[in-house]
N, C-alpha and C. Protein backbone atom coordinates (compact mmCIF):
# COMPACT_ATOMS: atom_id res chain seq x y z
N UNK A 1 6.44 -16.10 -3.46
CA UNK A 1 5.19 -15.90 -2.77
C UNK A 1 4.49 -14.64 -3.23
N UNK A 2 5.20 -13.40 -3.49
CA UNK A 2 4.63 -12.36 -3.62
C UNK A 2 4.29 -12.44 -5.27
N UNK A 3 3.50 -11.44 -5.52
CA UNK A 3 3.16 -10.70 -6.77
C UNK A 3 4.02 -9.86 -7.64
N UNK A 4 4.32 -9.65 -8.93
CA UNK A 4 5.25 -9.02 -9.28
C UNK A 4 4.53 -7.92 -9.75
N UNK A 5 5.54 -6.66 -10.53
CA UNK A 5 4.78 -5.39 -11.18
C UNK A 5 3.57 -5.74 -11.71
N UNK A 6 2.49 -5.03 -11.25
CA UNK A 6 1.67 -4.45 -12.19
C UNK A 6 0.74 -6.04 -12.23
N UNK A 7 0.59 -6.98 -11.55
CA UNK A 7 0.24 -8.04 -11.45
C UNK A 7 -1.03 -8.14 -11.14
N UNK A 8 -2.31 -9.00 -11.20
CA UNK A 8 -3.75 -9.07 -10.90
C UNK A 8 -3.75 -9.32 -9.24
N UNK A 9 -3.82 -10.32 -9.17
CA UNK A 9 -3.92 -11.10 -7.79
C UNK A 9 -4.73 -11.75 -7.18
N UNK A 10 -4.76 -11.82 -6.58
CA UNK A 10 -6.17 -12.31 -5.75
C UNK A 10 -7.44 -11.31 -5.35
N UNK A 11 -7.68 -11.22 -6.59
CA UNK A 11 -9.39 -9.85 -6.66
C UNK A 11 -8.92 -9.05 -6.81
N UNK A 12 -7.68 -8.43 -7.16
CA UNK A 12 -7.39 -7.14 -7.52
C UNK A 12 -8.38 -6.19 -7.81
N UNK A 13 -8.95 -6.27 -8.66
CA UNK A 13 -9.93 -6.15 -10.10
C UNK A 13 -11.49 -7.39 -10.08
N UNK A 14 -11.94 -6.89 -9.68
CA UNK A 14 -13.59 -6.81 -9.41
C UNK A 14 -14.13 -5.80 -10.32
N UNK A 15 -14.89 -6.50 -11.56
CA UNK A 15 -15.75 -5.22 -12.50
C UNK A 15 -14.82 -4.94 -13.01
N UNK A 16 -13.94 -4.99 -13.59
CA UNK A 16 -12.97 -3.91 -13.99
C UNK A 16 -12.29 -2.66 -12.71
N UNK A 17 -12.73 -2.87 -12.15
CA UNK A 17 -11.79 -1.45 -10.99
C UNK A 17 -11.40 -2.18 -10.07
N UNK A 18 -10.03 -1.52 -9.50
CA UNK A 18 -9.19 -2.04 -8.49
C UNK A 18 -9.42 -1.23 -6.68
N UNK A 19 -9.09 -1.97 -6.08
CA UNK A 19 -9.06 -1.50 -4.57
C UNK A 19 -7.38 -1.14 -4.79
N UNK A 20 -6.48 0.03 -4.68
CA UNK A 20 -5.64 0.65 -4.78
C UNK A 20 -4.70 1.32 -3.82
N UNK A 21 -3.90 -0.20 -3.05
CA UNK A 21 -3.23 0.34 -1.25
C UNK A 21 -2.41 1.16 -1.53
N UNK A 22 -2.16 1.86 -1.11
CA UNK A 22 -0.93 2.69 -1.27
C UNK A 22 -0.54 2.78 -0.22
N UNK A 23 1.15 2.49 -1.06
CA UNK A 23 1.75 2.43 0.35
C UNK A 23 2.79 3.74 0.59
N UNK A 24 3.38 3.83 1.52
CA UNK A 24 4.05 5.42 2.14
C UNK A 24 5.16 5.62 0.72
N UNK A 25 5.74 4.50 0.54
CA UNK A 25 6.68 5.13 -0.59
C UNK A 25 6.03 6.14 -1.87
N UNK A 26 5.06 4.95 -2.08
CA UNK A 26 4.22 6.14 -3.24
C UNK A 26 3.50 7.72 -3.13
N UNK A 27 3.25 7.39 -1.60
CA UNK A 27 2.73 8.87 -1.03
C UNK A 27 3.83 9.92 -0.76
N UNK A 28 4.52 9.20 -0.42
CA UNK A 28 5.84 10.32 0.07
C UNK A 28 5.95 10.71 -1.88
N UNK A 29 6.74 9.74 -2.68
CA UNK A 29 7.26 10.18 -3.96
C UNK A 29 6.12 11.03 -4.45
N UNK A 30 4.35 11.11 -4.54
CA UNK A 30 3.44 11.54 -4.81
C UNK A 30 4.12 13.21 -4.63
N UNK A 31 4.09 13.22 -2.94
CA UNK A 31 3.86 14.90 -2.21
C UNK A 31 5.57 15.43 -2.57
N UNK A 32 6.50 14.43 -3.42
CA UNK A 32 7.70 15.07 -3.86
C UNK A 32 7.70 15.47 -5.14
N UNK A 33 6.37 15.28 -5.89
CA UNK A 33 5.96 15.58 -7.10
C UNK A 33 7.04 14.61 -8.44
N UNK A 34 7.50 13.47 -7.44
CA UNK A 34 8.19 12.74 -8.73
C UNK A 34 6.95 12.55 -9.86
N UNK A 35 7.43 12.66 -11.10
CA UNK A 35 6.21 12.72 -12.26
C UNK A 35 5.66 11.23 -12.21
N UNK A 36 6.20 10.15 -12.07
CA UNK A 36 5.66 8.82 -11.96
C UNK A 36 4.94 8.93 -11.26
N UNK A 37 5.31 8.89 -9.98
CA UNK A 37 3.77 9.17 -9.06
C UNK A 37 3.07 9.98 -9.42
N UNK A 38 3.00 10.84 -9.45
CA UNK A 38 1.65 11.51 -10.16
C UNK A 38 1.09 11.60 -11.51
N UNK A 39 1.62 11.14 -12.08
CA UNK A 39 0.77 9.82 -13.34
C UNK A 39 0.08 8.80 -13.06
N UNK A 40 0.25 8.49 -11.78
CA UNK A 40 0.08 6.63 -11.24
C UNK A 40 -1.20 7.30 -10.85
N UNK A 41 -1.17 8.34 -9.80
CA UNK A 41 -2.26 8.36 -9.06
C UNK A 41 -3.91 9.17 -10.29
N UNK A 42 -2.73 9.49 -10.94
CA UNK A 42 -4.25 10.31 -11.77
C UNK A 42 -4.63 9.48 -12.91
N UNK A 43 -4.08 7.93 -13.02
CA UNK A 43 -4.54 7.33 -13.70
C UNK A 43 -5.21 6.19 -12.82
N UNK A 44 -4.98 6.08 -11.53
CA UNK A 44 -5.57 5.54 -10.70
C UNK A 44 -7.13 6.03 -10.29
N UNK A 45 -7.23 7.41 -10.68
CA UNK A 45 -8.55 8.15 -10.42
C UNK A 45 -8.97 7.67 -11.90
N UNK A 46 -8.02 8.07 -12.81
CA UNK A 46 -9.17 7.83 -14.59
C UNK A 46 -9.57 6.25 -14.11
N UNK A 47 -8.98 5.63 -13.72
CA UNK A 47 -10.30 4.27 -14.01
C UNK A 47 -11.10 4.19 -13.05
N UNK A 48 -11.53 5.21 -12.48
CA UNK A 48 -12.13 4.82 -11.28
C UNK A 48 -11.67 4.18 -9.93
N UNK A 49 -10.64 3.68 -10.10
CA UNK A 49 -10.28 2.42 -9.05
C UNK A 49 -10.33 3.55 -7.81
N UNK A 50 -10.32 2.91 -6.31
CA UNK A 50 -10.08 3.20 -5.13
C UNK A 50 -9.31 3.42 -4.28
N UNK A 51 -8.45 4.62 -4.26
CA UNK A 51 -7.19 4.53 -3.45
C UNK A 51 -7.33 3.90 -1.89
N UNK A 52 -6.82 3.31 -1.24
CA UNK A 52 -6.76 3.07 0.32
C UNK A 52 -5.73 3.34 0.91
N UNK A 53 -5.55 4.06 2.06
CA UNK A 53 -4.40 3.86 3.10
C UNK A 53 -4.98 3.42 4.15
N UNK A 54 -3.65 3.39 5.27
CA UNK A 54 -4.36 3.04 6.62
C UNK A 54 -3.53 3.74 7.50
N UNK A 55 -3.72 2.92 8.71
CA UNK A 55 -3.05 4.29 9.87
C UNK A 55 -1.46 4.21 9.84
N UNK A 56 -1.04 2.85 9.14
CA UNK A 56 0.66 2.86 9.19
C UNK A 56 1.13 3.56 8.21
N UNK A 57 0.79 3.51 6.57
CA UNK A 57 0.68 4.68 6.05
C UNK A 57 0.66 5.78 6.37
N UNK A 58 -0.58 6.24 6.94
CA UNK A 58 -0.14 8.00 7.03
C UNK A 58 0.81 7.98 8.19
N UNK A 59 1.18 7.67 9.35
CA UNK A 59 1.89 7.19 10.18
C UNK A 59 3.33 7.42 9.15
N UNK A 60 3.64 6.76 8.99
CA UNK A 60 5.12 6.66 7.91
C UNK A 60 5.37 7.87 7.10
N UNK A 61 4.46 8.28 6.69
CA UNK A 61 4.32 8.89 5.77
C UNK A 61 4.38 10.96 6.68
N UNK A 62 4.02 10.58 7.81
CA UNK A 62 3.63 11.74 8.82
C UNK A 62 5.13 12.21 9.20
N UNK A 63 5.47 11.24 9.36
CA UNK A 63 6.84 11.01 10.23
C UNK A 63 8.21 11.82 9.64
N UNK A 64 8.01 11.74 8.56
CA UNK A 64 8.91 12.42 7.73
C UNK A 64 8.93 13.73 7.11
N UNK A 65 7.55 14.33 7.53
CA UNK A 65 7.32 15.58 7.00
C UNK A 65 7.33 16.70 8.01
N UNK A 66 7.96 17.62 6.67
CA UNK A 66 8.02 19.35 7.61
C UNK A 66 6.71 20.00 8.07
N UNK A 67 6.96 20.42 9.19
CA UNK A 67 5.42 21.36 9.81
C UNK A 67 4.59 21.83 8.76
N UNK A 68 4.94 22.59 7.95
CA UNK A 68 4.74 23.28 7.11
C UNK A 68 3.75 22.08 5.91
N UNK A 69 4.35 21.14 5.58
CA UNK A 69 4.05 20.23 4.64
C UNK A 69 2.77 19.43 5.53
N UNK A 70 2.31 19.62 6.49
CA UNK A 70 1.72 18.73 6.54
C UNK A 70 -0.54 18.66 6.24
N UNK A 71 -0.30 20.31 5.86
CA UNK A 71 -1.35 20.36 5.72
C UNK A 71 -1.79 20.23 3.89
N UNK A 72 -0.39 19.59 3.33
CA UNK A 72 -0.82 19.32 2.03
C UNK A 72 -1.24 18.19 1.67
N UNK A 73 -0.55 16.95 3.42
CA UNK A 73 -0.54 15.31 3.35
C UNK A 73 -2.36 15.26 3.55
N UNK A 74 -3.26 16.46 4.31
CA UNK A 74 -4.22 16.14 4.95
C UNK A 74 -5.39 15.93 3.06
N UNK A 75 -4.70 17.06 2.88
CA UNK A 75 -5.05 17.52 1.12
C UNK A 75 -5.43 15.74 0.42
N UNK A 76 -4.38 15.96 0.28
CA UNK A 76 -3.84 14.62 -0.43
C UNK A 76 -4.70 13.19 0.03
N UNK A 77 -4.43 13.39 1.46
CA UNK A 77 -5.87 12.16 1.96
C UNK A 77 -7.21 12.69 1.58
N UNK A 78 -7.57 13.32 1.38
CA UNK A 78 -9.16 13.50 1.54
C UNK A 78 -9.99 12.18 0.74
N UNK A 79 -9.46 12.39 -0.45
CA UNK A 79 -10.14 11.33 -1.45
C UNK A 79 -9.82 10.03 -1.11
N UNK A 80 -9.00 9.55 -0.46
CA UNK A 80 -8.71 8.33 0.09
C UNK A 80 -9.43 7.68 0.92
N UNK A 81 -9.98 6.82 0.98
CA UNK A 81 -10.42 5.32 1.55
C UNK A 81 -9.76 5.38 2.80
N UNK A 82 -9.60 5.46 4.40
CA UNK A 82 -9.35 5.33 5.13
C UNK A 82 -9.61 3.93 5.75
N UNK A 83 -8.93 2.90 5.67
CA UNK A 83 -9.22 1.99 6.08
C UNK A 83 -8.79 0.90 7.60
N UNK A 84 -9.08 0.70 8.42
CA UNK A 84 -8.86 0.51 9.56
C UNK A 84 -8.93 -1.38 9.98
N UNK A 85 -7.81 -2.02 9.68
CA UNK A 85 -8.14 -3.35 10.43
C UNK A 85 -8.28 -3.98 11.16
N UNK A 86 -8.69 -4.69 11.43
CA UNK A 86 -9.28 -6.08 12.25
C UNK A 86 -8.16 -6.62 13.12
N UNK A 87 -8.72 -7.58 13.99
CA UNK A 87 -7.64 -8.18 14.27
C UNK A 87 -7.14 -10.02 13.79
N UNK A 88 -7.88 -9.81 12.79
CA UNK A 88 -7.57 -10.93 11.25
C UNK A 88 -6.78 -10.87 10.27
N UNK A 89 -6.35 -8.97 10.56
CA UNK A 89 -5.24 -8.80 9.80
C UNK A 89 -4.20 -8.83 10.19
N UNK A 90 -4.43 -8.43 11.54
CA UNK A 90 -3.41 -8.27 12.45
C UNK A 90 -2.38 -9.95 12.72
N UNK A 91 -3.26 -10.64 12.59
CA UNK A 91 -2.70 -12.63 12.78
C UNK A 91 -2.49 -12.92 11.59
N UNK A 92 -2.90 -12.32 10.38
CA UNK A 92 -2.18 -12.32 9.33
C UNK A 92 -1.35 -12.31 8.82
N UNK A 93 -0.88 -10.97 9.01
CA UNK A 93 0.34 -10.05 9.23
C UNK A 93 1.43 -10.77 10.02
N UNK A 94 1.10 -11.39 11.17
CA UNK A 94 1.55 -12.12 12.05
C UNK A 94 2.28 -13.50 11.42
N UNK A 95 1.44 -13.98 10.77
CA UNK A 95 1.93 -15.41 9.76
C UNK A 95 2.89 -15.19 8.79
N UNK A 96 2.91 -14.06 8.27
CA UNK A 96 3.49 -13.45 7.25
C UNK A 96 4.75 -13.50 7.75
N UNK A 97 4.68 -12.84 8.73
CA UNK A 97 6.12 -12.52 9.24
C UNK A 97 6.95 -13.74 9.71
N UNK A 98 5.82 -14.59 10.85
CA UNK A 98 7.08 -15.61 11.15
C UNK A 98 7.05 -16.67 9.94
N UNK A 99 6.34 -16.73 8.78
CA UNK A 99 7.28 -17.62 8.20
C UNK A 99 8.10 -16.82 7.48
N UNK A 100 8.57 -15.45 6.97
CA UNK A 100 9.68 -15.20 6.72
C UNK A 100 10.88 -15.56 7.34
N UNK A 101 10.40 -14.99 8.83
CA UNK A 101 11.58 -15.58 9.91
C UNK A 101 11.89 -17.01 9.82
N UNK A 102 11.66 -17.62 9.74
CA UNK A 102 11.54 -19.75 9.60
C UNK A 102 12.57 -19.35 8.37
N UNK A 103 12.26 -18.68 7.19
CA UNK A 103 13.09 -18.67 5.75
C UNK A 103 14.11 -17.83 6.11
N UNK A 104 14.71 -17.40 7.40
CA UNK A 104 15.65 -16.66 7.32
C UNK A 104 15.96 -15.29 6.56
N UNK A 105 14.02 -14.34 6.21
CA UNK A 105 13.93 -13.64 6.52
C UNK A 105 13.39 -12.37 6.85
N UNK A 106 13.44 -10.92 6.51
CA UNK A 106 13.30 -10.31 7.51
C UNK A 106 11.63 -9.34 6.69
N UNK A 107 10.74 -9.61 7.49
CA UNK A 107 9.29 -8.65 7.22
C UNK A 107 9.28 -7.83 8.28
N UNK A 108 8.96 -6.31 7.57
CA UNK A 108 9.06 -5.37 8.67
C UNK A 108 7.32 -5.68 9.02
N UNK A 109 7.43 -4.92 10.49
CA UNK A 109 5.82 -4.99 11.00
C UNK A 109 5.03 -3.68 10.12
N UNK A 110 5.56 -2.87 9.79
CA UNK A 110 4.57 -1.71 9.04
C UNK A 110 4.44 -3.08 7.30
N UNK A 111 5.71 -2.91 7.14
CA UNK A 111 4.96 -3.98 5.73
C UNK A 111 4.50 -5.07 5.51
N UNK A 112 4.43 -5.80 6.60
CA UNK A 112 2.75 -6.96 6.68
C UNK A 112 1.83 -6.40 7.31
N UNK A 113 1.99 -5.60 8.11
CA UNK A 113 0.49 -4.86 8.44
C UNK A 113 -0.44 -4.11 6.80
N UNK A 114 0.62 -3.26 6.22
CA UNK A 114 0.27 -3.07 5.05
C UNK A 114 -0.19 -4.39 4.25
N UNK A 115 0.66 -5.02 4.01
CA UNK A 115 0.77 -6.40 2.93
C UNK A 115 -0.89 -6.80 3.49
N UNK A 116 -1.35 -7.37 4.51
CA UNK A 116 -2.02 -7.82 5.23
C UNK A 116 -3.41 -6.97 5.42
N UNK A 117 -3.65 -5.63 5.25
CA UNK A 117 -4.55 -4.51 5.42
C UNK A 117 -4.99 -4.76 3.36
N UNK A 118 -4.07 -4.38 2.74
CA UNK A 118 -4.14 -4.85 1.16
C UNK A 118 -5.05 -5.99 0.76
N UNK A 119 -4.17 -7.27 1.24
CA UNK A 119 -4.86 -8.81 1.06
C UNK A 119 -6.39 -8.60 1.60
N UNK A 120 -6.80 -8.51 2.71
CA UNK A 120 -8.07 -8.43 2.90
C UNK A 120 -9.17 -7.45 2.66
N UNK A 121 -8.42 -6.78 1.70
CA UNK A 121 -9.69 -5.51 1.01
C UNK A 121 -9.25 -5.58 -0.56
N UNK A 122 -9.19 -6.91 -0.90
CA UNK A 122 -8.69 -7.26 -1.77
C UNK A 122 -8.26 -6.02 -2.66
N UNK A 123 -7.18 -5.65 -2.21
CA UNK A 123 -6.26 -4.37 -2.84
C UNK A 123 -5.13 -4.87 -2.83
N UNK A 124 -4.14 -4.13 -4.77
CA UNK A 124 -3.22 -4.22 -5.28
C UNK A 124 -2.15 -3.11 -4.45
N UNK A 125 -1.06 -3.31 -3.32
CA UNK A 125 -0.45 -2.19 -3.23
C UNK A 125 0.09 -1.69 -4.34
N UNK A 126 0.39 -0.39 -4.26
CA UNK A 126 1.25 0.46 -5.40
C UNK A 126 2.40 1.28 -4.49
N UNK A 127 3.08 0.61 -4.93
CA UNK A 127 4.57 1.07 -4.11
C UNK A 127 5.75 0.63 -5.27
N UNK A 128 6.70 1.43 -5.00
CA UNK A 128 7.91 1.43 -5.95
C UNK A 128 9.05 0.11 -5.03
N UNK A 129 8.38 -0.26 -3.83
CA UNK A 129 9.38 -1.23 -3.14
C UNK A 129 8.96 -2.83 -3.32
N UNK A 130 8.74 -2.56 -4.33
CA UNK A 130 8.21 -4.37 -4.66
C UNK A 130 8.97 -5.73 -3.91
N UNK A 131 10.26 -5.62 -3.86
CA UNK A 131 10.70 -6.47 -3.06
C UNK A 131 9.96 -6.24 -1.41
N UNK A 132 9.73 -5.31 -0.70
CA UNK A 132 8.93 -5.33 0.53
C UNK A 132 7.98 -6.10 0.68
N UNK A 133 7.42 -6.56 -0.40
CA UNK A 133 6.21 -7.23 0.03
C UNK A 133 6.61 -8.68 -1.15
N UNK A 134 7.47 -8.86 -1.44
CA UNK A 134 7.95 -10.24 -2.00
C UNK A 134 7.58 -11.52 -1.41
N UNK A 135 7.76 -11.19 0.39
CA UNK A 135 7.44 -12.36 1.12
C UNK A 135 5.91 -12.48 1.51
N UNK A 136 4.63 -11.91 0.75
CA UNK A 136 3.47 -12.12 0.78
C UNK A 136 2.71 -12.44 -0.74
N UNK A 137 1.71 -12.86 -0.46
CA UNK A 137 1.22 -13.19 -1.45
C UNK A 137 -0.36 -12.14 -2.43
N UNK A 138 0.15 -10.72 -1.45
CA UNK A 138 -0.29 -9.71 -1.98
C UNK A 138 0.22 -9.10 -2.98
N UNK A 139 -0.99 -8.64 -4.34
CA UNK A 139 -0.97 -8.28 -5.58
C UNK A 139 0.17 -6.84 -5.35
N UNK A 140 1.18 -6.77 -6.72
CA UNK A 140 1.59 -5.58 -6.45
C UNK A 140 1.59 -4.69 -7.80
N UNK A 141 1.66 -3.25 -7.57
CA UNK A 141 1.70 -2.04 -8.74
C UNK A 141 2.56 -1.39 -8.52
N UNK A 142 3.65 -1.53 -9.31
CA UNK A 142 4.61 0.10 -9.51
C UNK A 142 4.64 0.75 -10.39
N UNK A 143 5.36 1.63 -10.00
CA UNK A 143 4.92 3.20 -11.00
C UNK A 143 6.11 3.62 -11.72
């Protein structure tokens, strides 16, 4: 069902530039200065494309950080697309999940909310957890 590395998808790529989800893994590895991530993201700016998060993202991503660190996560969002869904994504997300469950198995609710926030802004996530979103049929990018 899902998309593999580095895959088009369904509108990925409009014009040549991508809508660009990112998801918490890549943000967290980003603000740990792994060099992949921060190749990904500054080649994500050279083409222009559009980074997006949303509130489960920084959410996830919040959750794990020191006091101290967190005024570098605010940094780090500025240039980002803040994007906020519907509740179309939300029954989306919803479908996603119980037919995993029917297949015996398991979609977390942050990763079809993601998977699902992605699909309808026709954005490629970029996350290093490609199997997470295996059970959707959202485009994926790793780094």
């Amino acid at each position: 069902m899902g998309a593999g590395p580095s895959s088009g998808g369904d509108g990925s790529r409009v014009g040549g530039l991508m809508n660009a989800f990112l998801d918490s893994s890549f943000v967290i590895d980003h603000l740990n200065g792994q060099p992949e991530a921060v190749d990904h993201l500054r080649s994500i700016f050279d083409r222009g494309d559009q980074p997006l998060v949303n509130e489960i993202v920084v959410c996830e991503v919040r959750a794990g950080l020191r006091e101290e660190d967190v005024d570098i996560l605010n940094l780090m969002l500025e240039p980002f697309e803040f994007i906020q869904p519907g509740p179309e994504t939300a029954l989306l997300a919803g479908s996603w999940r119980a037919e995993a469950h029917r297949r015996g198995r398991a979609l977390s609710l942050a990763d079809g909310l993601i998977a699902a926030a992605a699909y309808s802004n026709r954005a490629t996530v970029v996350t290093r957890n490609v199997r997470d979103f295996a059970l959707t049929p959202v485009a994926v990018e790793t780094y």
